[in-house]
PDB file of N, CA and C in Angstrom:
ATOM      1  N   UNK A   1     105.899 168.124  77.724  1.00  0.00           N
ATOM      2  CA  UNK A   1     104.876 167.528  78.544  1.00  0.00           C
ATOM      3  C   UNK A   1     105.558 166.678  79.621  1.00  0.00           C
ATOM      4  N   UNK A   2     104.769 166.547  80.697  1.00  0.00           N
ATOM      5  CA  UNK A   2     105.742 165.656  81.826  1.00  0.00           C
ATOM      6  C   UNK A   2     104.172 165.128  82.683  1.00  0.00           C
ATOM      7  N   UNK A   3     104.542 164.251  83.273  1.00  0.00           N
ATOM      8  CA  UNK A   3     104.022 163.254  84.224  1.00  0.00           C
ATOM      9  C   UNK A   3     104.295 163.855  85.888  1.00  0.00           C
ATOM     10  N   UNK A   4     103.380 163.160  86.601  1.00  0.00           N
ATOM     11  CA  UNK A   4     103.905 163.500  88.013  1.00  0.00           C
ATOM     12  C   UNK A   4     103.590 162.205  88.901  1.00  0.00           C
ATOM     13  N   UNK A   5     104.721 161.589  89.578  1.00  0.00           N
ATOM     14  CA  UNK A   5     104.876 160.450  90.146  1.00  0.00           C
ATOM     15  C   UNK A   5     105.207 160.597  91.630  1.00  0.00           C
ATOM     16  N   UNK A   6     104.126 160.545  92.502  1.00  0.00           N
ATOM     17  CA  UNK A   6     104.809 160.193  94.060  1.00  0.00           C
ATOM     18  C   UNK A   6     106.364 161.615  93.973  1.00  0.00           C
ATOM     19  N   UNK A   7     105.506 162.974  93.845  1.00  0.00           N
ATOM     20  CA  UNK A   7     106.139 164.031  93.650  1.00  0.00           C
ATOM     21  C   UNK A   7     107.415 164.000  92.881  1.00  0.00           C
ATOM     22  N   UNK A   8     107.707 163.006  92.127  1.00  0.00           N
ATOM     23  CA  UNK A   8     108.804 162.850  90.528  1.00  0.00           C
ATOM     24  C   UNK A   8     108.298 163.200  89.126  1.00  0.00           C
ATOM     25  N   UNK A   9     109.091 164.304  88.152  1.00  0.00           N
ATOM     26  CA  UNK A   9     108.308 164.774  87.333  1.00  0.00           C
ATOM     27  C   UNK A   9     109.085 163.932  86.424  1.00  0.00           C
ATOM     28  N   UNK A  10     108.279 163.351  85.654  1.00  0.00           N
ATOM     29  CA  UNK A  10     108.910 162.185  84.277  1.00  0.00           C
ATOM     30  C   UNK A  10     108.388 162.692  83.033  1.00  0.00           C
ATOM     31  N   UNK A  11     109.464 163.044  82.425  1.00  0.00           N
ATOM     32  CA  UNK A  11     109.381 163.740  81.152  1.00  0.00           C
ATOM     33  C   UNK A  11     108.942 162.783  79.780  1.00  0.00           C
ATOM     34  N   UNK A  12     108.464 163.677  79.169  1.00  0.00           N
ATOM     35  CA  UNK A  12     107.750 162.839  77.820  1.00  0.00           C
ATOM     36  C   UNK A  12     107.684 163.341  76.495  1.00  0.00           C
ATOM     37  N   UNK A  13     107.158 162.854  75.755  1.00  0.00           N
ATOM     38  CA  UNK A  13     107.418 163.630  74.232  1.00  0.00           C
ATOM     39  C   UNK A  13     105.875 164.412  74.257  1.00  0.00           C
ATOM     40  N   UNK A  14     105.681 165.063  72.848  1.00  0.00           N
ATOM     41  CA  UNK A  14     104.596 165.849  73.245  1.00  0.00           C
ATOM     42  C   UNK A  14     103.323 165.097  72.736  1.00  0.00           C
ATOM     43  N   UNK A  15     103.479 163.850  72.784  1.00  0.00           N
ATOM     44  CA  UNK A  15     102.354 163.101  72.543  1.00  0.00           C
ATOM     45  C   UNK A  15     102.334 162.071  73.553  1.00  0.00           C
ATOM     46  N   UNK A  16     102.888 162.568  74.755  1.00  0.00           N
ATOM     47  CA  UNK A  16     102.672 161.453  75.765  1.00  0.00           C
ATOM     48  C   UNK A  16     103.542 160.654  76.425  1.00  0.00           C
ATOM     49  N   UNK A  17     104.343 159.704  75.355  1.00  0.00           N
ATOM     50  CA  UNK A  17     105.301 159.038  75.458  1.00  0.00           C
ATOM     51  C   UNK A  17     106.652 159.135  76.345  1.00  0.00           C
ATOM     52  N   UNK A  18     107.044 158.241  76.905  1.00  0.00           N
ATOM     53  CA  UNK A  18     108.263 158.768  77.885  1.00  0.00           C
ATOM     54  C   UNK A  18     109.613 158.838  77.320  1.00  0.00           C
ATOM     55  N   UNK A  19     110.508 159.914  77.155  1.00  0.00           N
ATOM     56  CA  UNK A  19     111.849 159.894  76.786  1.00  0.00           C
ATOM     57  C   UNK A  19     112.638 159.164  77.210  1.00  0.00           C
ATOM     58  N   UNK A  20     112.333 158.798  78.880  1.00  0.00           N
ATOM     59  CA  UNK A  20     113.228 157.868  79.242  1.00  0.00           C
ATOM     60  C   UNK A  20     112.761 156.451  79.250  1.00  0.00           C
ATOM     61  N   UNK A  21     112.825 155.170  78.517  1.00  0.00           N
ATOM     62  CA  UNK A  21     112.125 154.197  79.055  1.00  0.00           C
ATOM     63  C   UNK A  21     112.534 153.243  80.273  1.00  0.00           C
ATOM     64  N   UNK A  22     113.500 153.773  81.317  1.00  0.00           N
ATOM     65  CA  UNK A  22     113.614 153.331  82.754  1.00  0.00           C
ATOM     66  C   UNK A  22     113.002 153.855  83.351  1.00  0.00           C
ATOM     67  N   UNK A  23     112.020 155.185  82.988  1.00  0.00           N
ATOM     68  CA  UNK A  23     110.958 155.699  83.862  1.00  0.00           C
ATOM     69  C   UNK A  23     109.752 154.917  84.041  1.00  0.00           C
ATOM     70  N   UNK A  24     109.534 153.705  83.517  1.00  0.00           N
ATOM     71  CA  UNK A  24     108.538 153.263  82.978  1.00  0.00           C
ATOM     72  C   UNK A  24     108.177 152.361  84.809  1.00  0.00           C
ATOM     73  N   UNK A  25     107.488 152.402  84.868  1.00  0.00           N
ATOM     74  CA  UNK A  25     106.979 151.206  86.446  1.00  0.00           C
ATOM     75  C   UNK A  25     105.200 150.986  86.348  1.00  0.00           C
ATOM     76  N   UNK A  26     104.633 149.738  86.508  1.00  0.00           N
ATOM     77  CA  UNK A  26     103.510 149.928  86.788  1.00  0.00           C
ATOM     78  C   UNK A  26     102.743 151.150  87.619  1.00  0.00           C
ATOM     79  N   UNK A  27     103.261 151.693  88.577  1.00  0.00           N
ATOM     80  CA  UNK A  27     102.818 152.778  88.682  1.00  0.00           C
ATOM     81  C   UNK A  27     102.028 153.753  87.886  1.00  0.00           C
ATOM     82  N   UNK A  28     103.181 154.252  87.314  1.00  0.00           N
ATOM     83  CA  UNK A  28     103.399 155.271  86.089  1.00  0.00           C
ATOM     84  C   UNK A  28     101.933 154.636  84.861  1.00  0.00           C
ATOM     85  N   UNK A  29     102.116 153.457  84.565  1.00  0.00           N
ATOM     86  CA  UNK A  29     101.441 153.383  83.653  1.00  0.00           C
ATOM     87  C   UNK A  29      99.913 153.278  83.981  1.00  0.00           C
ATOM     88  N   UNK A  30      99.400 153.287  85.626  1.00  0.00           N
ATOM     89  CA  UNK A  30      98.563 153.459  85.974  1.00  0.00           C
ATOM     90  C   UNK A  30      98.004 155.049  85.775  1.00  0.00           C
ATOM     91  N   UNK A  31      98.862 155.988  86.177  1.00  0.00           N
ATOM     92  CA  UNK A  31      98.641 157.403  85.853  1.00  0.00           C
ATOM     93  C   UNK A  31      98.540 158.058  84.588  1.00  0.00           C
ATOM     94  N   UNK A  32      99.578 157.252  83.515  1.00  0.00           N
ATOM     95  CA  UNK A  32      99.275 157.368  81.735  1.00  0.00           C
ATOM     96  C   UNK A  32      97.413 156.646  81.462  1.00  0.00           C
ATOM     97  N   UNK A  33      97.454 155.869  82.188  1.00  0.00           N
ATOM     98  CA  UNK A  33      96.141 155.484  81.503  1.00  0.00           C
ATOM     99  C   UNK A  33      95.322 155.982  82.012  1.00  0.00           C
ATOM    100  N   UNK A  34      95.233 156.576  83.632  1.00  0.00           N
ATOM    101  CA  UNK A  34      94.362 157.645  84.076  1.00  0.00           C
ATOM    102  C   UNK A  34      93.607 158.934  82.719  1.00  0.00           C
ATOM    103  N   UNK A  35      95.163 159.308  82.722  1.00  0.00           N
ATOM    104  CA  UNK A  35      95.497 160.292  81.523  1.00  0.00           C
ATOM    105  C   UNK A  35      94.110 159.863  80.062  1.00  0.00           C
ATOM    106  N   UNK A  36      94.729 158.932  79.641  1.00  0.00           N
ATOM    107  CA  UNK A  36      93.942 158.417  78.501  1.00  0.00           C
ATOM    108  C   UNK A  36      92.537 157.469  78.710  1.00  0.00           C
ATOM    109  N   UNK A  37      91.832 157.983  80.064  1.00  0.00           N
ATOM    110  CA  UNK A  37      90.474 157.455  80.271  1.00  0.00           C
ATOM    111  C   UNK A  37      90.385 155.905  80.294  1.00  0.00           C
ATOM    112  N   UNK A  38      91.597 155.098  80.828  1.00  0.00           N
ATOM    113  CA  UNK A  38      91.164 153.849  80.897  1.00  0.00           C
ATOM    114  C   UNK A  38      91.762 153.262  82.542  1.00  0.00           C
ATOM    115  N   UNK A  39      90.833 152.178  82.476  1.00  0.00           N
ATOM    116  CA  UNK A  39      90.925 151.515  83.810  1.00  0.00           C
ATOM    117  C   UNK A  39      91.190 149.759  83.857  1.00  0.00           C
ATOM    118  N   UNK A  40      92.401 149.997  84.173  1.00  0.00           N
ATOM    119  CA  UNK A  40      93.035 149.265  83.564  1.00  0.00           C
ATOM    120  C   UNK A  40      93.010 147.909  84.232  1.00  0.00           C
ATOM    121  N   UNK A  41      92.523 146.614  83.561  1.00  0.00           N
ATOM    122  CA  UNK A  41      92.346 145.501  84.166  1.00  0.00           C
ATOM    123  C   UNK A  41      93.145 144.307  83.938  1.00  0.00           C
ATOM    124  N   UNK A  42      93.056 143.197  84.139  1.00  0.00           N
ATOM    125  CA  UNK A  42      93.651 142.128  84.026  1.00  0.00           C
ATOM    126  C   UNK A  42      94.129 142.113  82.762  1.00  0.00           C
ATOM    127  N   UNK A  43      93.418 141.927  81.600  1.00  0.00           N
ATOM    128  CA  UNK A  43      93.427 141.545  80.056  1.00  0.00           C
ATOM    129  C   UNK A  43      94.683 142.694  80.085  1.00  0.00           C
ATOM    130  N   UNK A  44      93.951 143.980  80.223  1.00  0.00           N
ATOM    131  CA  UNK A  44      94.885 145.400  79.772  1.00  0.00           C
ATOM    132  C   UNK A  44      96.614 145.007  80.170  1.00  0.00           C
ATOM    133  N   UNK A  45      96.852 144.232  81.824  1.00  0.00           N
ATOM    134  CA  UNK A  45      97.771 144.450  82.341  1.00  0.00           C
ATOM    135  C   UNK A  45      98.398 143.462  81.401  1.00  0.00           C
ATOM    136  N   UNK A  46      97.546 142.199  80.457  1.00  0.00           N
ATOM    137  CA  UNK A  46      98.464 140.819  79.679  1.00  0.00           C
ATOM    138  C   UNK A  46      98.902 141.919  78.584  1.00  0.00           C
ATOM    139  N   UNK A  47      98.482 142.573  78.147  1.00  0.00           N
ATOM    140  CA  UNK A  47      98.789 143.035  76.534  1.00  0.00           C
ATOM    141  C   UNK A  47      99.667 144.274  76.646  1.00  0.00           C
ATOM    142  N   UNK A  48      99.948 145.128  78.170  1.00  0.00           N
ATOM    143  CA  UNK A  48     100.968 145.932  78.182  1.00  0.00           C
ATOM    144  C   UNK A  48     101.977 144.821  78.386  1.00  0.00           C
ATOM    145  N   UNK A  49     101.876 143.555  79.258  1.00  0.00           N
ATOM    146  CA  UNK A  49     103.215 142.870  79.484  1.00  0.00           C
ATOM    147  C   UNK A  49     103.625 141.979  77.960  1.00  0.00           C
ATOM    148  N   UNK A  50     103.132 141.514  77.289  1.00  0.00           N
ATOM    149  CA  UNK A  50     103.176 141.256  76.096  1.00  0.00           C
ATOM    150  C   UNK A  50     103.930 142.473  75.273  1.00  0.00           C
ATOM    151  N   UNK A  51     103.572 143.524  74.946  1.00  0.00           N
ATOM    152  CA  UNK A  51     104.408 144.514  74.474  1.00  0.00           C
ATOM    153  C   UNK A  51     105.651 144.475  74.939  1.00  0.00           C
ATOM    154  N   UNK A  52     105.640 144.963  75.808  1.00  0.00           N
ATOM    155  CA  UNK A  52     107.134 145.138  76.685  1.00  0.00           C
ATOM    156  C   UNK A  52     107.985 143.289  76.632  1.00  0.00           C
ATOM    157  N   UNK A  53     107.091 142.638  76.484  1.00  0.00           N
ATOM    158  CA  UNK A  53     108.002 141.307  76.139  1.00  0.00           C
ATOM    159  C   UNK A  53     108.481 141.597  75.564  1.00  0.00           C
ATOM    160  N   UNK A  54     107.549 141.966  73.888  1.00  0.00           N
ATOM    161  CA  UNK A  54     108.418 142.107  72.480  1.00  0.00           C
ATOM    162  C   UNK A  54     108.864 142.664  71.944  1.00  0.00           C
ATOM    163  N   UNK A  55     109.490 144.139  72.872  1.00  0.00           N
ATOM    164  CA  UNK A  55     110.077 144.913  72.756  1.00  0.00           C
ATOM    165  C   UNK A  55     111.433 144.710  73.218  1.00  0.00           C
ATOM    166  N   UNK A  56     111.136 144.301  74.548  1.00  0.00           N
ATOM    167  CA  UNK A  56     112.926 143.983  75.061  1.00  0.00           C
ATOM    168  C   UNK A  56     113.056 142.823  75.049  1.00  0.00           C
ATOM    169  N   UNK A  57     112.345 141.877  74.924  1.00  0.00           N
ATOM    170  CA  UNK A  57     113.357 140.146  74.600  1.00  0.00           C
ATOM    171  C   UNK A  57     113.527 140.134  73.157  1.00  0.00           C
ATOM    172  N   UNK A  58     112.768 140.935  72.540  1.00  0.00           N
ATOM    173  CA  UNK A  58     112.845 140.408  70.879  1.00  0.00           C
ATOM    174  C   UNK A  58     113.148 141.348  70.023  1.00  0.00           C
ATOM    175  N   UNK A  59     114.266 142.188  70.368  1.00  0.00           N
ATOM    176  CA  UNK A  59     114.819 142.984  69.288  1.00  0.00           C
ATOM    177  C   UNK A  59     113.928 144.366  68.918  1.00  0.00           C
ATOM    178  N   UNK A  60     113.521 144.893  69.991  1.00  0.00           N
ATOM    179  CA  UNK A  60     112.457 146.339  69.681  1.00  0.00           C
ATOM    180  C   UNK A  60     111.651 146.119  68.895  1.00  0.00           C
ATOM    181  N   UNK A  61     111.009 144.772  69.308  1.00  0.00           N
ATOM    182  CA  UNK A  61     109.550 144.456  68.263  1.00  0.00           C
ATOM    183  C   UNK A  61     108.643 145.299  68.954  1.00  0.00           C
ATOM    184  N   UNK A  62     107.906 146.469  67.509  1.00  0.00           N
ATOM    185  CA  UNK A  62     106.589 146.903  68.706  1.00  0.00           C
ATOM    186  C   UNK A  62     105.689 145.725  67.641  1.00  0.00           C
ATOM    187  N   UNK A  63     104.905 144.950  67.635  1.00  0.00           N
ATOM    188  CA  UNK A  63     103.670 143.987  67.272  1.00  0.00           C
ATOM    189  C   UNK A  63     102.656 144.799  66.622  1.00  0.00           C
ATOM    190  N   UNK A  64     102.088 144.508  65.320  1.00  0.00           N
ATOM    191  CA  UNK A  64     101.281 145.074  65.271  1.00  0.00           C
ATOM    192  C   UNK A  64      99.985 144.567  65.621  1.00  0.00           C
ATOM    193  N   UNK A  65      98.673 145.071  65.481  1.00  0.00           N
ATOM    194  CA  UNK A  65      97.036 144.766  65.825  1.00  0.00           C
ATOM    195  C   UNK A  65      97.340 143.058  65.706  1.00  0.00           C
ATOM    196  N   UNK A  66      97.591 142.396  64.512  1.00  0.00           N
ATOM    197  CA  UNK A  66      97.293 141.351  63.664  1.00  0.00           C
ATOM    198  C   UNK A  66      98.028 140.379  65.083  1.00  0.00           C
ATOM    199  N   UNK A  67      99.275 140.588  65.374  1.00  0.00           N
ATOM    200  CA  UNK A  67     100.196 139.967  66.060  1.00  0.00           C
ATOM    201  C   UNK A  67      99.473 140.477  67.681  1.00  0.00           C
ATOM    202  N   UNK A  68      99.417 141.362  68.303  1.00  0.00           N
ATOM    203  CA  UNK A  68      98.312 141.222  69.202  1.00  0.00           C
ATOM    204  C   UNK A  68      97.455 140.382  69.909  1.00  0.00           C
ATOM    205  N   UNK A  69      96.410 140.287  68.618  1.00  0.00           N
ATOM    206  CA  UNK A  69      95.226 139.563  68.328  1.00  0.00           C
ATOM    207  C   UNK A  69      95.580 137.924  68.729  1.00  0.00           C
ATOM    208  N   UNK A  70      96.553 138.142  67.942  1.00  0.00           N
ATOM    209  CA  UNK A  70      97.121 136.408  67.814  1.00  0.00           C
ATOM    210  C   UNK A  70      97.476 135.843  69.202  1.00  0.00           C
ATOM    211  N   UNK A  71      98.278 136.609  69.917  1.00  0.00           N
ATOM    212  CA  UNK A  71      99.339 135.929  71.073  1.00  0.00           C
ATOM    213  C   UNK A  71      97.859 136.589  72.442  1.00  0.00           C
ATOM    214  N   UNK A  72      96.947 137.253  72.184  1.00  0.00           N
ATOM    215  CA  UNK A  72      95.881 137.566  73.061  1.00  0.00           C
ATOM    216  C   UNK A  72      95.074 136.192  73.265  1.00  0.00           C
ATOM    217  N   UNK A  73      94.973 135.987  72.280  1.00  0.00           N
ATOM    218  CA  UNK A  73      94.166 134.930  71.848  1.00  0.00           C
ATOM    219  C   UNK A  73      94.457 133.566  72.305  1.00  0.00           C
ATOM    220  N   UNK A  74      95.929 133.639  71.948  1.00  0.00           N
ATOM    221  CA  UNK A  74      96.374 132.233  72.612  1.00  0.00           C
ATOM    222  C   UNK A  74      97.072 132.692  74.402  1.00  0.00           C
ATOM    223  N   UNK A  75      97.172 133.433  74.803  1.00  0.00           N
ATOM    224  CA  UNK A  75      97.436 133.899  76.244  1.00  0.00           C
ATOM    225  C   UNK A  75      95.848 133.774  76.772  1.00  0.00           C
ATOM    226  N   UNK A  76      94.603 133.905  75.978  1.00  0.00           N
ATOM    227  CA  UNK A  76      93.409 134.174  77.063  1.00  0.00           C
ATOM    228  C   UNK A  76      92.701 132.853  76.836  1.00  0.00           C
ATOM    229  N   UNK A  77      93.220 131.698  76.007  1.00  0.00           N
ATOM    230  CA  UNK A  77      92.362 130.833  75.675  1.00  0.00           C
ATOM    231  C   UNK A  77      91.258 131.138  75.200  1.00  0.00           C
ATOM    232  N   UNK A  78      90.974 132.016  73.867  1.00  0.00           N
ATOM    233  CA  UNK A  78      89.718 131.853  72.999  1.00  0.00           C
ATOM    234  C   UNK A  78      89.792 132.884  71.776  1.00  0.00           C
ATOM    235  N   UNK A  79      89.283 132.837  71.194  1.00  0.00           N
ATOM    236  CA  UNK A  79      89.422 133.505  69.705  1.00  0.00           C
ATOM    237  C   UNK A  79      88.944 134.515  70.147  1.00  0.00           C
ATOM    238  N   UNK A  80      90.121 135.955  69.870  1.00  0.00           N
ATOM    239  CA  UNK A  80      89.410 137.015  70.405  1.00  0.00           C
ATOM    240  C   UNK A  80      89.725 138.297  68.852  1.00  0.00           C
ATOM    241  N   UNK A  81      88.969 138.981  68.993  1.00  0.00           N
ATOM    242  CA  UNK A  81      88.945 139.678  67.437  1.00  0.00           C
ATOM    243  C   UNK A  81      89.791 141.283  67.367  1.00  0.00           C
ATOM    244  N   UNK A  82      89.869 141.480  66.502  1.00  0.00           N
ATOM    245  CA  UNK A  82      90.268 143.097  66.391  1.00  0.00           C
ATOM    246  C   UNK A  82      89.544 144.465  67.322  1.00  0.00           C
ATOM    247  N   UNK A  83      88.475 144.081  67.459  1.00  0.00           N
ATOM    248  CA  UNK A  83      87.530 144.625  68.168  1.00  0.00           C
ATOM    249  C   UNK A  83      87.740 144.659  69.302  1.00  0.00           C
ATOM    250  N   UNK A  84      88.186 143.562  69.867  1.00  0.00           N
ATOM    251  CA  UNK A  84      88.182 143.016  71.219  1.00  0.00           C
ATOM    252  C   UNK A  84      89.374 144.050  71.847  1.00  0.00           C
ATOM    253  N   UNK A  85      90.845 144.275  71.309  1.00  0.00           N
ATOM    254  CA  UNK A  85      91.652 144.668  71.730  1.00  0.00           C
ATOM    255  C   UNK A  85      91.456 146.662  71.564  1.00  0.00           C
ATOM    256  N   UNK A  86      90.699 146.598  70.792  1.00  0.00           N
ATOM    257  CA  UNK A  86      90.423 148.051  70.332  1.00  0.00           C
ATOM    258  C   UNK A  86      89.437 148.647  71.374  1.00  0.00           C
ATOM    259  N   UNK A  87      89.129 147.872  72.227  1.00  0.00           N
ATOM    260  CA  UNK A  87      87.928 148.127  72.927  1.00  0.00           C
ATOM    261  C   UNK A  87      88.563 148.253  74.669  1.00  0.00           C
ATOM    262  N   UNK A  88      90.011 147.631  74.517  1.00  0.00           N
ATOM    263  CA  UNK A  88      90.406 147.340  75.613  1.00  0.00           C
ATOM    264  C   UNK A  88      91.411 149.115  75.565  1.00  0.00           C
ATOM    265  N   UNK A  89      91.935 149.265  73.876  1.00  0.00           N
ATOM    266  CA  UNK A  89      92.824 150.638  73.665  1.00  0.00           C
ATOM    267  C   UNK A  89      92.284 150.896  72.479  1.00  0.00           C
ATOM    268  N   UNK A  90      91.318 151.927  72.615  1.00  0.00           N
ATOM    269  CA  UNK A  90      90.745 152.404  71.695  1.00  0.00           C
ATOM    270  C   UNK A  90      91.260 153.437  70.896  1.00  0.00           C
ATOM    271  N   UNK A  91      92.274 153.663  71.485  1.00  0.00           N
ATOM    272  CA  UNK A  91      93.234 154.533  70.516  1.00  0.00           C
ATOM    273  C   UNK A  91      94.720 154.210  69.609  1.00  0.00           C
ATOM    274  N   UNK A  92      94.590 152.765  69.849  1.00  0.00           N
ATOM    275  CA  UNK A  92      95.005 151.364  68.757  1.00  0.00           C
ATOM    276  C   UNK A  92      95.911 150.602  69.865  1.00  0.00           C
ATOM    277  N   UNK A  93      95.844 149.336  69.550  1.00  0.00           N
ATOM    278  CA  UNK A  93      96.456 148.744  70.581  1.00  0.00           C
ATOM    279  C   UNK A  93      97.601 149.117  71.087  1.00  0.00           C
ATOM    280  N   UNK A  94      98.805 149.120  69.230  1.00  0.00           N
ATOM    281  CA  UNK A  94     100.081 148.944  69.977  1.00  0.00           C
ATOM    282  C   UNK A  94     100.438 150.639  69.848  1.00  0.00           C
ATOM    283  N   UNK A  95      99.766 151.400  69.639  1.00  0.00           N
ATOM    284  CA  UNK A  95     100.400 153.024  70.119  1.00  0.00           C
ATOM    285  C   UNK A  95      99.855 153.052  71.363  1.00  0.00           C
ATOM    286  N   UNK A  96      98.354 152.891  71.713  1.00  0.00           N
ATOM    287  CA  UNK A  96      98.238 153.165  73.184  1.00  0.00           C
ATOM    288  C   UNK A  96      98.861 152.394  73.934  1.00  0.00           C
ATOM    289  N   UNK A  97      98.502 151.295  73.508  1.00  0.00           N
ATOM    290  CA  UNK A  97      99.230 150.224  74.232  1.00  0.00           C
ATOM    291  C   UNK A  97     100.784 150.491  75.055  1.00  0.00           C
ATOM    292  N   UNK A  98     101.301 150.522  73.548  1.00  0.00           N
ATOM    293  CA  UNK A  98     102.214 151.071  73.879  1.00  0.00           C
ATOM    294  C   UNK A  98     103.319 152.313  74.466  1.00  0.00           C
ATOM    295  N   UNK A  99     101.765 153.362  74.770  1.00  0.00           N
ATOM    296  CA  UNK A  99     102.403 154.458  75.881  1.00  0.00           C
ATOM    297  C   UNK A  99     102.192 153.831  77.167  1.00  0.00           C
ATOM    298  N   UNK A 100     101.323 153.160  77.291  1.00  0.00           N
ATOM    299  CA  UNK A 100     101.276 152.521  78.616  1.00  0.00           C
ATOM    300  C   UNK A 100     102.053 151.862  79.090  1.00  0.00           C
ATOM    301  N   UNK A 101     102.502 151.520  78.140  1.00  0.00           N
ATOM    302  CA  UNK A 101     104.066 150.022  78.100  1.00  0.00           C
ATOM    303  C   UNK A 101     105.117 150.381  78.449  1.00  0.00           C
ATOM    304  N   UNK A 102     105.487 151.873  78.432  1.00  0.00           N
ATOM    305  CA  UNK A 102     106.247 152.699  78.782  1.00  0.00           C
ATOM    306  C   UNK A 102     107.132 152.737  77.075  1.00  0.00           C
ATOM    307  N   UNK A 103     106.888 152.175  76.122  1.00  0.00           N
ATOM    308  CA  UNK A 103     107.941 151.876  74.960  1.00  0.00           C
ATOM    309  C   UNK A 103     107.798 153.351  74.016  1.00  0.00           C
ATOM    310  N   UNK A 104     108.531 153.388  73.018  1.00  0.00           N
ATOM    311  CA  UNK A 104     108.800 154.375  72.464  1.00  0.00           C
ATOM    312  C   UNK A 104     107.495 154.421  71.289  1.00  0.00           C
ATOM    313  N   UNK A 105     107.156 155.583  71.001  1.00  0.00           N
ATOM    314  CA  UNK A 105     106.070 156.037  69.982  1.00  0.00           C
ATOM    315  C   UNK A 105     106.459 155.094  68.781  1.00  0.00           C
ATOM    316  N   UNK A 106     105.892 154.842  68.337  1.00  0.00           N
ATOM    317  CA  UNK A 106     105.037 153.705  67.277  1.00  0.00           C
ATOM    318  C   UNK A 106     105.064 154.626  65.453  1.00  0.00           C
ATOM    319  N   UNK A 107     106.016 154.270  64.707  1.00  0.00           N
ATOM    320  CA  UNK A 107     105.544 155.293  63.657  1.00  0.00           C
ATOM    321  C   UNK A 107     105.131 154.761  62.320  1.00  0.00           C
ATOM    322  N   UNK A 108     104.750 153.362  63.009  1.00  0.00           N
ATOM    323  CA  UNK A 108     103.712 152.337  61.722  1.00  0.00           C
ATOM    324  C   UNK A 108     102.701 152.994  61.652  1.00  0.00           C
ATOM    325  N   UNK A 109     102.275 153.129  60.430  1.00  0.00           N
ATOM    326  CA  UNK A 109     101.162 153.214  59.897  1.00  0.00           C
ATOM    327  C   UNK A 109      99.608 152.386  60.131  1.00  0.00           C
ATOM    328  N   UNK A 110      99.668 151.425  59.836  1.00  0.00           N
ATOM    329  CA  UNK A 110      98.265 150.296  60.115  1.00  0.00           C
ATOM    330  C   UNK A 110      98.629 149.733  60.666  1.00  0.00           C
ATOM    331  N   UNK A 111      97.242 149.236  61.698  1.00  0.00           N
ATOM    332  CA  UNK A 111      97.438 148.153  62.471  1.00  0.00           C
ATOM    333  C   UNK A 111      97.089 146.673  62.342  1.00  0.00           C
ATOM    334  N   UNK A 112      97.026 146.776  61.421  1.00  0.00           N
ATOM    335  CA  UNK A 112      96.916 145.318  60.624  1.00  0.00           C
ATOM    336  C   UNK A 112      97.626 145.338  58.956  1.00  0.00           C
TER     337      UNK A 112
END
């Protein structure tokens, strides 16, 4: 499977994900989420940059739902629920999330 960028073809695994993660640019993750029916807003843009925090400052942390929830919560000022983030990536936070993030496929099980 591959992507198409400002006529650059960026290769991916067959669930989406990018092989290379220097391919990764806001751009790109505008066209992945095209891909996966979302439109992507403010909140969306805190919780892909949050991923990608805790992936490359903190030792290839991907976060799960629970951890999410938590640092959403305290980044948006207000108690925000499981729901809330599921609604933002309904196809779970930190796997969708995290194709958007440009980070590598996710092979946890639950998200909480």
């Amino acid at each position: 499977m591959a992507l198409k960028l400002n006529g650059t073809t960026i290769d991916t695994n067959d669930a989406g994900y990018l092989l290379e993660l220097s391919d990764w640019s806001e751009d790109l993750a505008v066209v992945i989420a095209a891909g996966e029916d979302i439109d992507l807003t403010e909140r969306h843009w805190d919780l892909i940059n949050f991923l990608r925090e805790q992936y490359f400052d903190n030792n290839q942390t991907q976060p799960n739902t629970r951890k999410i929830v938590k640092a959403m919560s305290d980044a948006w000022g207000e108690k925000i629920s499981q729901r809330d983030v599921y609604e933002l990536f309904p196809g779970d936070p930190s796997k969708q999330g995290g194709k958007l993030a440009g980070l590598p496929e996710s092979r946890r099980k639950g998200g909480y």
